[in-house]
C-alpha atoms as a PDB file:
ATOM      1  CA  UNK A   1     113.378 113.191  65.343  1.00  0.00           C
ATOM      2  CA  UNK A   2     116.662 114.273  67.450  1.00  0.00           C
ATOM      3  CA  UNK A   3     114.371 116.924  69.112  1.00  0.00           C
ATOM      4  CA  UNK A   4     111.552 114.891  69.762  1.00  0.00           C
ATOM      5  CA  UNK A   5     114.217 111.588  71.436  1.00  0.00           C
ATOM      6  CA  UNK A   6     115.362 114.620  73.353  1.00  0.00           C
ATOM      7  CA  UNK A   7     112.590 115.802  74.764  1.00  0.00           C
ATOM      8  CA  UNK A   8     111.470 111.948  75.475  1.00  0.00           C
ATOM      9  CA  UNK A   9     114.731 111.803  77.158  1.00  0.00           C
ATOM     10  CA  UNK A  10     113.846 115.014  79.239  1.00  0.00           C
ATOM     11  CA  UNK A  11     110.379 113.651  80.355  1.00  0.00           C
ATOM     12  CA  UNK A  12     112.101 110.430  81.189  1.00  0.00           C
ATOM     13  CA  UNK A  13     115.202 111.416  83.026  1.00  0.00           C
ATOM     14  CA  UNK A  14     112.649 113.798  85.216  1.00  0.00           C
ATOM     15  CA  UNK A  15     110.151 110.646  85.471  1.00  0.00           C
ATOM     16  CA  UNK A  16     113.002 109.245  87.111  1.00  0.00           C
ATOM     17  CA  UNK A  17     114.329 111.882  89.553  1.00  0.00           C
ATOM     18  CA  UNK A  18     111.100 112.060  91.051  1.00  0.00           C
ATOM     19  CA  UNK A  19     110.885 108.573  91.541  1.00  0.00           C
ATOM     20  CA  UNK A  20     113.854 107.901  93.579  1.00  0.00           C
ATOM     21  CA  UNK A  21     113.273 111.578  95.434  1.00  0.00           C
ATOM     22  CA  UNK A  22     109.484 111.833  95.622  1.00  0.00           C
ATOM     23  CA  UNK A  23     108.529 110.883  99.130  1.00  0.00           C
ATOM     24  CA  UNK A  24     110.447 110.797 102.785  1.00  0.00           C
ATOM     25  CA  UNK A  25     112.415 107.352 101.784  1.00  0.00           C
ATOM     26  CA  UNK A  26     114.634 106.796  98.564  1.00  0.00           C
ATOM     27  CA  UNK A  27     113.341 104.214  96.099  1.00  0.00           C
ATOM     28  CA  UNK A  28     116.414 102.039  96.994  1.00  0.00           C
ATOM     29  CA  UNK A  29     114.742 101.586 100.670  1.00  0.00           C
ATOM     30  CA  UNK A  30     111.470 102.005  98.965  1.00  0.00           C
ATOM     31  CA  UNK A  31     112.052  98.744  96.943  1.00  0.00           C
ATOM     32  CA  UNK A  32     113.869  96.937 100.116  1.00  0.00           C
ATOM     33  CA  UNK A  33     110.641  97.060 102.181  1.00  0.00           C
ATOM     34  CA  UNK A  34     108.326  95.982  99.898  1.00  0.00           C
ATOM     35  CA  UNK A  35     110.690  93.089  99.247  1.00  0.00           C
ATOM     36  CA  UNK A  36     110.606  92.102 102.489  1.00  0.00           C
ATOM     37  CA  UNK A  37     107.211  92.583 102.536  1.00  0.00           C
ATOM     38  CA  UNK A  38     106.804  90.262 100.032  1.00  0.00           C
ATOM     39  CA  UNK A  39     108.455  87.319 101.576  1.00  0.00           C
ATOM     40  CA  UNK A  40     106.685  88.446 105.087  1.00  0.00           C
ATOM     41  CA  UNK A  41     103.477  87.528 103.069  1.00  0.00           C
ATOM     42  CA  UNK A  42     104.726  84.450 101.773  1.00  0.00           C
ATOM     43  CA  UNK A  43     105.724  83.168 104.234  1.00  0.00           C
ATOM     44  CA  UNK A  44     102.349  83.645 106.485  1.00  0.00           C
ATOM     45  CA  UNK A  45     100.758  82.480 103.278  1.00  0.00           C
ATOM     46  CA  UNK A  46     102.725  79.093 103.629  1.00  0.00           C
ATOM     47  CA  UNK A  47     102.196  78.689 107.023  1.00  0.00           C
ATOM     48  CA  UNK A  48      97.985  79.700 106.579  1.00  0.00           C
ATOM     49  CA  UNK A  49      98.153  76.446 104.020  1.00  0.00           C
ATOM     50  CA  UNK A  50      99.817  74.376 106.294  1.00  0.00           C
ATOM     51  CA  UNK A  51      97.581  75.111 108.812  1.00  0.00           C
ATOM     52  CA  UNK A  52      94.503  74.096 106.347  1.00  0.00           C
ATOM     53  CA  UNK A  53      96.232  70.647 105.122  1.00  0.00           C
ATOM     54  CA  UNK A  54      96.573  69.683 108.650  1.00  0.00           C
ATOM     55  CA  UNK A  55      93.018  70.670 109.107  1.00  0.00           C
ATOM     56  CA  UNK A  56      92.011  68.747 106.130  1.00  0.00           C
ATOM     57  CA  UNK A  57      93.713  65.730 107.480  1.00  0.00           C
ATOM     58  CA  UNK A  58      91.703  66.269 110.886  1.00  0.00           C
ATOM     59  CA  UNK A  59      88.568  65.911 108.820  1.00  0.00           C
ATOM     60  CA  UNK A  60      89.907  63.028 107.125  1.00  0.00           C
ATOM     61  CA  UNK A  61      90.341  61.494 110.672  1.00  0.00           C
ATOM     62  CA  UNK A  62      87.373  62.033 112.090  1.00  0.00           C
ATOM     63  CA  UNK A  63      85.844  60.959 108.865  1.00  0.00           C
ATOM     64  CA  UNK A  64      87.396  57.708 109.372  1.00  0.00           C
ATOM     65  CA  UNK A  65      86.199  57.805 113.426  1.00  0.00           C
ATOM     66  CA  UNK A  66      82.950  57.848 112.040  1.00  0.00           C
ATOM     67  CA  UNK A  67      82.495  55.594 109.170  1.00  0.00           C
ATOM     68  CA  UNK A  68      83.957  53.092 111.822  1.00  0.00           C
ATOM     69  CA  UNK A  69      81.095  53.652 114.436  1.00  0.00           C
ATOM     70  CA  UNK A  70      78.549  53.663 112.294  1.00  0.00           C
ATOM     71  CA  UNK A  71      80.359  50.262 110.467  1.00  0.00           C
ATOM     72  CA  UNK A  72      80.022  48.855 114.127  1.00  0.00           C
ATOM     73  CA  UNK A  73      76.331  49.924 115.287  1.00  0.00           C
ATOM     74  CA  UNK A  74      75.394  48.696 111.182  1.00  0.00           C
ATOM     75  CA  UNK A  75      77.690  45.583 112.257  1.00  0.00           C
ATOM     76  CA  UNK A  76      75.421  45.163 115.681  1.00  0.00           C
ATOM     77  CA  UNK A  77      71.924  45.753 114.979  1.00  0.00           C
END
C-alpha cells in the first residue's frame, strides 16, 4: 500500500508541476484573469438585465398608452 500512496503521490505532485508551469503564464496569473473575467461577465450580465427590465417597463407603458386610446375611441363611438 506504501508503494502504491507513493506512486499516487508521484503522479500527483507531477499533475501539479505541470499545472502551474504548463503554458506561457503561471497558474497564479492564470487563475487572476479568469477571475476577473468572471466579474467582467457579471457585470455586463447585470447591466444586459437592466437594460431588459427597463425595456419591459417601456412595454408596460406603451401598453398603458394604448389601452387608454382605445378606452377613449370605445368611450366616443
Amino acid at each position: 500500500m506504501i508503494g502504491e500512496l507513493s506512486l499516487s503521490h508521484d503522479r500527483m505532485a507531477k499533475s501539479i508541476d505541470e499545472l502551474e508551469t504548463g503554458g506561457e503564464t503561471p497558474l497564479g496569473s492564470r487563475v487572476e484573469t479568469l477571475s476577473k473575467n468572471k466579474i467582467e461577465i457579471e457585470q455586463r450580465l447585470a447591466r444586459v438585465f437592466d437594460k431588459f427590465n427597463a425595456l419591459d417597463a417601456l412595454r408596460k407603458d406603451i401598453g398603458g398608452i394604448f389601452a387608454t386610446i382605445r378606452n377613449s375611441l370605445n368611450w366616443i363611438g
